[in-house]
Protein backbone atom coordinates (compact mmCIF):
# COMPACT_ATOMS: atom_id res chain seq x y z
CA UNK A 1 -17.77 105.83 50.57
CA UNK A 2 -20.63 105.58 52.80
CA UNK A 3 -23.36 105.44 49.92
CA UNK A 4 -20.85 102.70 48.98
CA UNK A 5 -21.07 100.49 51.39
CA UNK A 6 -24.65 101.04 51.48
CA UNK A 7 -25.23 99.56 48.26
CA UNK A 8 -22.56 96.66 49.03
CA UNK A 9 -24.63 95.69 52.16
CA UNK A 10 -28.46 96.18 50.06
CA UNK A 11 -27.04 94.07 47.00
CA UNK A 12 -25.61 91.28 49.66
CA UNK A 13 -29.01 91.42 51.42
CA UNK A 14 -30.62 91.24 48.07
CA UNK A 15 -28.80 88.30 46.69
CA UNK A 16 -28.81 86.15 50.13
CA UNK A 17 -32.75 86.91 49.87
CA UNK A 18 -32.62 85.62 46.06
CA UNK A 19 -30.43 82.94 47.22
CA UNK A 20 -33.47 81.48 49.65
CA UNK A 21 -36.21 81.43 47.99
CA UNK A 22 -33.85 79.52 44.72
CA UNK A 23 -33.06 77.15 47.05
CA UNK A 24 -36.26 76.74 48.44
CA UNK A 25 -37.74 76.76 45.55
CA UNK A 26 -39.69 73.65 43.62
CA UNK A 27 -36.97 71.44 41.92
CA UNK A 28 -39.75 70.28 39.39
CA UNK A 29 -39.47 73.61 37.66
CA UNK A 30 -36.93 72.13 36.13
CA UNK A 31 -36.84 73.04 32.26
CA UNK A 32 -39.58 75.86 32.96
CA UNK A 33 -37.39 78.91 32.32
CA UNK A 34 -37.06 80.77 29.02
CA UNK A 35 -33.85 81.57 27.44
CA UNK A 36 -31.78 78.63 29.01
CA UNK A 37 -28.63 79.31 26.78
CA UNK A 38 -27.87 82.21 29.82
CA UNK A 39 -26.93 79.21 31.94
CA UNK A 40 -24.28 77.87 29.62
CA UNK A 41 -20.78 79.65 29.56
CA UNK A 42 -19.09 80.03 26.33
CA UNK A 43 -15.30 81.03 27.54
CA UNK A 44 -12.52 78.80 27.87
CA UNK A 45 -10.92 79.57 30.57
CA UNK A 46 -13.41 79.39 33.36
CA UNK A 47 -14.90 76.44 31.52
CA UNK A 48 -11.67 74.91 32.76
CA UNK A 49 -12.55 75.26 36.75
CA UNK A 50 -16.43 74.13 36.17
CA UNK A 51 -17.16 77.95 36.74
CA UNK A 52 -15.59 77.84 40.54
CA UNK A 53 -13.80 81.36 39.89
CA UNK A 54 -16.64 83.38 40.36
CA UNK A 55 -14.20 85.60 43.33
CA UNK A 56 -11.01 85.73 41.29
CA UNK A 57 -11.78 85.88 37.60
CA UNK A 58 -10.49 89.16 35.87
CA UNK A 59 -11.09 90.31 32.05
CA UNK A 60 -13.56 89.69 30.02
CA UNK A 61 -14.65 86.16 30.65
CA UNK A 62 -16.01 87.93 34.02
CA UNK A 63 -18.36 89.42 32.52
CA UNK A 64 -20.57 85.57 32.27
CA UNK A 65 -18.94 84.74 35.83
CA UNK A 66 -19.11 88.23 37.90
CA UNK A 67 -19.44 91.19 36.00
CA UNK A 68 -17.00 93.09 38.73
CA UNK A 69 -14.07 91.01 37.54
CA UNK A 70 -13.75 93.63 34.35
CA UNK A 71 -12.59 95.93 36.78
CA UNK A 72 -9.38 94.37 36.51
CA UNK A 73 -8.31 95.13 33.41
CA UNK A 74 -5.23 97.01 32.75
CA UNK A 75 -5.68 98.60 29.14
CA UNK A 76 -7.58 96.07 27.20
CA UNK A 77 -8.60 92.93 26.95
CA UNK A 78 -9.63 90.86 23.95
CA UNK A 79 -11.44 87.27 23.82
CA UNK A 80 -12.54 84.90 21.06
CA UNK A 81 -13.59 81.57 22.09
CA UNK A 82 -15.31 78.83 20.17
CA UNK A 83 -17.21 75.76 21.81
CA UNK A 84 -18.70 72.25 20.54
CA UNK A 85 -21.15 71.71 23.20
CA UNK A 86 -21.77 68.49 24.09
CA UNK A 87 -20.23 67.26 21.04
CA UNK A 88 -22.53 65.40 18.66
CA UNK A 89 -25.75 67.22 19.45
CA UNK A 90 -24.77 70.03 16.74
CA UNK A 91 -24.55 72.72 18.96
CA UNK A 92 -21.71 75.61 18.20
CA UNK A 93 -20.90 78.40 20.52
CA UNK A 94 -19.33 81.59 19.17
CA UNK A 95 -18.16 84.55 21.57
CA UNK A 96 -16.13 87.80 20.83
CA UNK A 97 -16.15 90.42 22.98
CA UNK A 98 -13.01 93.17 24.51
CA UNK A 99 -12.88 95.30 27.86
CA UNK A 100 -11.08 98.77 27.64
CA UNK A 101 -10.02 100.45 30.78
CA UNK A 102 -12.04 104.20 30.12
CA UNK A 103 -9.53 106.06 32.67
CA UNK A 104 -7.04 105.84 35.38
CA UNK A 105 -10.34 106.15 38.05
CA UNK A 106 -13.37 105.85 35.33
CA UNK A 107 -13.70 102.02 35.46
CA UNK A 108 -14.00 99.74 32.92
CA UNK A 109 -16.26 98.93 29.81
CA UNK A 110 -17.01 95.92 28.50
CA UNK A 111 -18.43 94.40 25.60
CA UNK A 112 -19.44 90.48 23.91
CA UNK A 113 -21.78 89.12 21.40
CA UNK A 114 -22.57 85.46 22.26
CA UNK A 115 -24.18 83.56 19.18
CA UNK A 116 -25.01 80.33 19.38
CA UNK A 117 -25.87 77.37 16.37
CA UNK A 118 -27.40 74.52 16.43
CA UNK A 119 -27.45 73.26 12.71
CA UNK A 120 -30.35 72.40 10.27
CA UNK A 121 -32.79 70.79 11.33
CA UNK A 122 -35.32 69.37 8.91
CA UNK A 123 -38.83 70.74 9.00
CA UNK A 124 -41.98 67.98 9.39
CA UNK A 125 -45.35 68.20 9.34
CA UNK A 126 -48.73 65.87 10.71
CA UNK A 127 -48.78 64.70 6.53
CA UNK A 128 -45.22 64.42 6.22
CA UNK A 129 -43.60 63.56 9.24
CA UNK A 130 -40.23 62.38 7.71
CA UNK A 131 -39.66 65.55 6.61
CA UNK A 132 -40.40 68.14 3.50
CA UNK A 133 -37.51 68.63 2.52
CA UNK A 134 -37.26 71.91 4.09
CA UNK A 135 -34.28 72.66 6.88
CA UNK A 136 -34.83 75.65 9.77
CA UNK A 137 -32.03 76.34 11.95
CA UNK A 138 -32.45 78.21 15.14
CA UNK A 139 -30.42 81.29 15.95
CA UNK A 140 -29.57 82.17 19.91
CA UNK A 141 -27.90 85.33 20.22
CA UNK A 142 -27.32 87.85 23.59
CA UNK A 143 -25.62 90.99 23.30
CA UNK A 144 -23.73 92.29 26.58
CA UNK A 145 -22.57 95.75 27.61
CA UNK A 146 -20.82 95.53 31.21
CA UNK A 147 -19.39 98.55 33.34
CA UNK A 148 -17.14 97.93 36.33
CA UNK A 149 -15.13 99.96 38.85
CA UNK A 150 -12.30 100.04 41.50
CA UNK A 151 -14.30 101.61 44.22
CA UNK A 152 -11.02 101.17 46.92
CA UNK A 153 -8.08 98.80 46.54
CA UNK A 154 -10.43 95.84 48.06
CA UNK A 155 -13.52 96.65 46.86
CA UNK A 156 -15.34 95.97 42.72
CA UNK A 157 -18.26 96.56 41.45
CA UNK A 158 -20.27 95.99 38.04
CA UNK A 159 -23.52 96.07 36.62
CA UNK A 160 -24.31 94.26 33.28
CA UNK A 161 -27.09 94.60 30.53
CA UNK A 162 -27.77 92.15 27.95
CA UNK A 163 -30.07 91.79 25.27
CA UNK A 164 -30.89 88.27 24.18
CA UNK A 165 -32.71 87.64 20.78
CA UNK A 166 -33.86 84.13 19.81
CA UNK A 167 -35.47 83.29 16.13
CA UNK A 168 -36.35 80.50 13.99
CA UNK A 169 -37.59 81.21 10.54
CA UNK A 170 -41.27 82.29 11.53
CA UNK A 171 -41.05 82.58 15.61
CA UNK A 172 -38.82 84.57 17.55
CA UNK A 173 -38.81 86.59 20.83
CA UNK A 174 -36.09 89.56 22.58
CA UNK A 175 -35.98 90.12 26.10
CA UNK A 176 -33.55 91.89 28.55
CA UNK A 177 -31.73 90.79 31.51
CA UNK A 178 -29.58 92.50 34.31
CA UNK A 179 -26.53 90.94 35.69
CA UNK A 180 -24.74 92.41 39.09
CA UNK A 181 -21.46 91.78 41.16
CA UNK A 182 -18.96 92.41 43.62
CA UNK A 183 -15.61 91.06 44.54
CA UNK A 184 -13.35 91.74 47.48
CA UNK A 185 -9.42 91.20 48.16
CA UNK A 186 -8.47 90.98 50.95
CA UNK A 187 -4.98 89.58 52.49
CA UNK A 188 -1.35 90.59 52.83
CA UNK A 189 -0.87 89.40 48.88
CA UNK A 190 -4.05 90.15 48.25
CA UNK A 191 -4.37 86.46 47.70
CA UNK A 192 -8.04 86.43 49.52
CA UNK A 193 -10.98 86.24 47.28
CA UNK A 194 -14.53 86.81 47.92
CA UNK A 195 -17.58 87.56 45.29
CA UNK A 196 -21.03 87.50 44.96
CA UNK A 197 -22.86 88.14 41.46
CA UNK A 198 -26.74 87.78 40.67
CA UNK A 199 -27.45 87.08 37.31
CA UNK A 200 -30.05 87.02 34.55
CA UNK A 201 -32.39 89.36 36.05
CA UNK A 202 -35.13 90.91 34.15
CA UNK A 203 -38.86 91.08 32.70
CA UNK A 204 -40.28 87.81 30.92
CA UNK A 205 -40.01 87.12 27.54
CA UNK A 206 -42.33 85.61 25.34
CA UNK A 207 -43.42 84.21 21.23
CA UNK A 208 -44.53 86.10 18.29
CA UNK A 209 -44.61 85.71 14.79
CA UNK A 210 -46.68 83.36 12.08
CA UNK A 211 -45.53 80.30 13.31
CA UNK A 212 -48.00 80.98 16.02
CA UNK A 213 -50.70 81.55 13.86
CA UNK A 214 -53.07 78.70 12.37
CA UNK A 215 -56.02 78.98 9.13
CA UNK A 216 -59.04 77.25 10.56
CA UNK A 217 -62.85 77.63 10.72
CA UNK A 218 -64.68 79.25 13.62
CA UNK A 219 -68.24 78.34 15.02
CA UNK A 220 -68.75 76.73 11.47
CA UNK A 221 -68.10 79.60 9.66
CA UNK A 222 -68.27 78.91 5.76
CA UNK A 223 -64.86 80.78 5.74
CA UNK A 224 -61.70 80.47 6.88
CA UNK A 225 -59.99 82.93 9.30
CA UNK A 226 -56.69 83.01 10.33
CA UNK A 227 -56.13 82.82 14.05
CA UNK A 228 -53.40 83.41 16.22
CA UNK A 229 -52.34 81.89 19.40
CA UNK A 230 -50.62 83.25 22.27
CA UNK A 231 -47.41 82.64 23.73
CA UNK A 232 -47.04 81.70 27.33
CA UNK A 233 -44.64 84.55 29.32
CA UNK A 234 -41.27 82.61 30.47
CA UNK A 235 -39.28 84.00 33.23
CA UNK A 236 -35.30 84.04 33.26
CA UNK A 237 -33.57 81.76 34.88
CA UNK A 238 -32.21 83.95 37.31
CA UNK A 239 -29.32 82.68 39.90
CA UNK A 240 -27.09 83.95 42.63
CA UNK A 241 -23.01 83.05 42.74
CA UNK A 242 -21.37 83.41 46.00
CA UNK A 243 -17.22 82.34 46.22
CA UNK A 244 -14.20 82.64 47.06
CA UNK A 245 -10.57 81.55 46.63
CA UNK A 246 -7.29 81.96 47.82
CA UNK A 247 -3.69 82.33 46.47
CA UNK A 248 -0.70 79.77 47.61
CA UNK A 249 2.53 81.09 46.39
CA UNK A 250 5.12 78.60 46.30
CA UNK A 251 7.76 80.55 45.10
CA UNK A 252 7.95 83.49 42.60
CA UNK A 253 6.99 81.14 39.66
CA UNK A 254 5.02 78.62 41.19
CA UNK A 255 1.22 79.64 42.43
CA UNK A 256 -1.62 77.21 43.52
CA UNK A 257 -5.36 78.56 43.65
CA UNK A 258 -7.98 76.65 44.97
CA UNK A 259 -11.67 78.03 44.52
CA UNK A 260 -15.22 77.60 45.66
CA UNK A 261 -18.63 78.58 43.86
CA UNK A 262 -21.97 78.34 44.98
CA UNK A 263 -24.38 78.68 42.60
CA UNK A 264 -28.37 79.17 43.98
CA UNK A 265 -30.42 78.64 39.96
CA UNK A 266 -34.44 79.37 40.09
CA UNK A 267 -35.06 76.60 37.78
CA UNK A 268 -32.48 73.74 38.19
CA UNK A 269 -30.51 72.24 40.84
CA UNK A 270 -28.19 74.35 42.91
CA UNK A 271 -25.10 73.38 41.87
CA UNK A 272 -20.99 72.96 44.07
CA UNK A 273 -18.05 74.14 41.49
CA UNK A 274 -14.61 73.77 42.97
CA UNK A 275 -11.55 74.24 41.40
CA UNK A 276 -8.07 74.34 41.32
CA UNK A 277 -5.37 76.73 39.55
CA UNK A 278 -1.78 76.18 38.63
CA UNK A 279 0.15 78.77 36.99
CA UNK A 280 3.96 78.72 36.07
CA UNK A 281 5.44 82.04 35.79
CA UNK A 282 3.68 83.79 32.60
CA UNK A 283 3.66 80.82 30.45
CA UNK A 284 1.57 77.98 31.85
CA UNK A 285 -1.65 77.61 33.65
CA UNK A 286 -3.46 74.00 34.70
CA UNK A 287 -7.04 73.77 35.45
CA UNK A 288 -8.94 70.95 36.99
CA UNK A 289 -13.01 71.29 38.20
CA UNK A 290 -15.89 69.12 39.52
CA UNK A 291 -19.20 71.09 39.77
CA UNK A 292 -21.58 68.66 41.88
CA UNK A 293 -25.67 69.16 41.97
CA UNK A 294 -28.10 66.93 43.97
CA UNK A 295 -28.37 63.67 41.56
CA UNK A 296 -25.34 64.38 39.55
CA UNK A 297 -24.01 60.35 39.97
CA UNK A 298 -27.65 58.72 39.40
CA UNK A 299 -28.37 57.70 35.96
CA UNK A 300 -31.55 59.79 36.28
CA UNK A 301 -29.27 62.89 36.79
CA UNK A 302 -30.66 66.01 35.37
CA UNK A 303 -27.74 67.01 33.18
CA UNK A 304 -25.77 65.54 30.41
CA UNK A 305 -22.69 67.17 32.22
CA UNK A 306 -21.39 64.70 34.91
CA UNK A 307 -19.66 66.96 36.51
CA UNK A 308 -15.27 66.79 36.01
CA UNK A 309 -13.92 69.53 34.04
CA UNK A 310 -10.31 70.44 32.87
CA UNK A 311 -8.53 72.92 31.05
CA UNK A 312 -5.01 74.83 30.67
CA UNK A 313 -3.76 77.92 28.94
CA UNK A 314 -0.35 78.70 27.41
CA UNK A 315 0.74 82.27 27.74
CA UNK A 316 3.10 84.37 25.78
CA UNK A 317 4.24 87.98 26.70
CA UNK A 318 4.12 90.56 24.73
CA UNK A 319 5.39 93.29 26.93
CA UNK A 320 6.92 94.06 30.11
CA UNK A 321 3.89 96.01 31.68
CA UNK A 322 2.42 92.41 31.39
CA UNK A 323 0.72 92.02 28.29
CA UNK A 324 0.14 88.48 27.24
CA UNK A 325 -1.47 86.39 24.84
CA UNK A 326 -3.01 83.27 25.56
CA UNK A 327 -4.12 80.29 23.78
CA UNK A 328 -6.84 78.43 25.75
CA UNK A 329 -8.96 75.24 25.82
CA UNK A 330 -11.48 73.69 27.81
CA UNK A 331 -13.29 70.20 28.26
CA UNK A 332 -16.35 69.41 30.18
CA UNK A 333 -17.11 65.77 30.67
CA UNK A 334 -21.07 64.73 29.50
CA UNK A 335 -22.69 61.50 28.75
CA UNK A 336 -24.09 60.32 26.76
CA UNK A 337 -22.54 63.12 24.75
CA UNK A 338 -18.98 63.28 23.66
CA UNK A 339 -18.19 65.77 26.35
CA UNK A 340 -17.55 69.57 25.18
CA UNK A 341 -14.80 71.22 24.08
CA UNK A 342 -13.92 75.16 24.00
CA UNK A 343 -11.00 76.60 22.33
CA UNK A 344 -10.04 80.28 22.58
CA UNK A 345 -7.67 83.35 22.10
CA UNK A 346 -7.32 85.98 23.86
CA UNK A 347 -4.98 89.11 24.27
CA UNK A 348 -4.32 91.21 27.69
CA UNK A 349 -2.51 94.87 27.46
């Protein structure tokens, strides 16, 4: 328990370190970082609260939000979830993933593929710049195995690896990332919520393949030699969560949960979440969110998301140990997009 707490107190130190130097860091970075899709969250659910359960979310869908959150899990836990991101840019989001419980005192293991689309888009060149008649489409894919444990009834931990893989039809580059969390309970209901995950750590990534390379002459060389150009290294765009939330119970069917998330990002603009929960027995839960960053209501904001969110789930049980099924969806409000929507599935034993 001691080497516990030791590593609770060295990963807080760590993160509120992280945390700093984001927020101190140069806001024209902005648009710098490689692999940008790690900032965008393909579940439904948490989509609903603008991300702002970052100290309460359990199953799967914690493994984008706070990797700890798996811990919850009772048996297993399986997600599908489908979004149109901002809708009318052609962007598709795909996610599948499940968490199995390993043991009664062995923790949890997760696992998600995240693939994202975004159509064909028609190649051009300096002699044709309308277009050969030649389509590429650009495949973003990350790969996530998560692990996550009970370490006392207050305490959760997880640790997250990811590979992320990203390709056109003559370019493409893999890199690796490390995500980290905690979450404590605390309270007489346990209706206290606290968490702190750092995310998207890892070495930078960078471009190969011959799309990088070029025919061309050298020092006036009668012949041609092919020559190949070197990709710049990107960094991740690393960022730090910190939040928490808290349970009202009105009654035995009737809970409100209002929650907080601080997000520090390397690259972007720290950004506000809150959100509120309502859930209805087993069969209902209401979602509204407003995630606020500096700018957000200037028209030279730098997002297309504006910043409301909203969302609900409708729950079915399966079983009396608690096993449900739940049908989910998800709408973020963008402009001058048509906002994004994410629909999912998902089964809890």
């Amino acid at each position: 328990m001691k080497h516990l707490y030791k590593i609770i107190i060295a990963s807080l130190v760590l993160s509120l370190t992280i945390m700093n130097q984001a927020y101190a860091g140069n806001k024209d970075r902005a648009g710098e970082a490689g692999a940008s899709q790690l900032l965008i969250n393909p579940w439904a659910q948490s989509n609903g609260l603008g991300g702002s359960n970052s100290a309460f979310v359990k199953g799967l869908e914690a493994q984008f939000m706070n990797v700890a959150g798996i811990a919850h899990t009772n048996k297993l836990n399986l997600v599908f979830s489908q979004t149109q991101w901002l809708k009318g840019s052609g962007t598709n989001i795909s996610a599948f993933g499940l968490t199995t419980k390993l043991g009664e005192s062995k923790g949890v293991l997760a696992l998600s593929i995240v693939s994202m689309g975004m159509g064909d888009i028609p190649v051009t060149t300096v002699d044709q710049p309308e277009g050969t008649g030649s389509f590429f489409s650009p495949k973003l894919m990350n790969i996530n195995l998560g692990y996550a444990k009970a370490f006392s009834n207050s305490i959760y931990g997880g640790i997250n690896i990811k590979v992320i893989s990203e390709s056109i039809s003559n370019v493409k580059s893999t890199g690796i990332a490390i995500d980290a969390g905690i979450q404590y309970v605390t309270g007489r209901k346990e209706n206290l919520r606290f968490g702190v995950a750092l995310k998207n750590v890892g070495p930078n990534m960078s471009y190969s393949g011959d799309g990088l390379s070029i025919r061309g002459f050298v020092n006036q060389q009668p012949n041609q030699m092919t020559l190949e150009q070197r990709s710049a290294l990107l960094e991740l765009p690393s960022l730090i969560r910190i939040g928490m939330s808290y349970d009202f119970y009105i009654n035995d069917d009737n809970k409100i949960t209002p929650a907080y998330t601080f997000t520090a990002n390397s690259f972007t603009n720290d950004q506000h979440a809150f959100g509120i929960q309502y859930a209805w027995s087993k069969y209902l839960e209401l979602r509204v969110g407003y995630v606020y960053e500096n700018g957000i209501l200037d028209d030279t904001r730098a997002t297309a998301l504006t910043g409301p969110t909203a969302g609900l789930s409708l729950l079915v049980p399966i079983n009396r140990e608690g096993g449900l099924i739940s049908l989910d969806y998800a709408y973020q409000f963008s402009n001058p997009y048509q906002g994004s929507h994410s629909i999912g599935a998902s089964i809890k034993l």
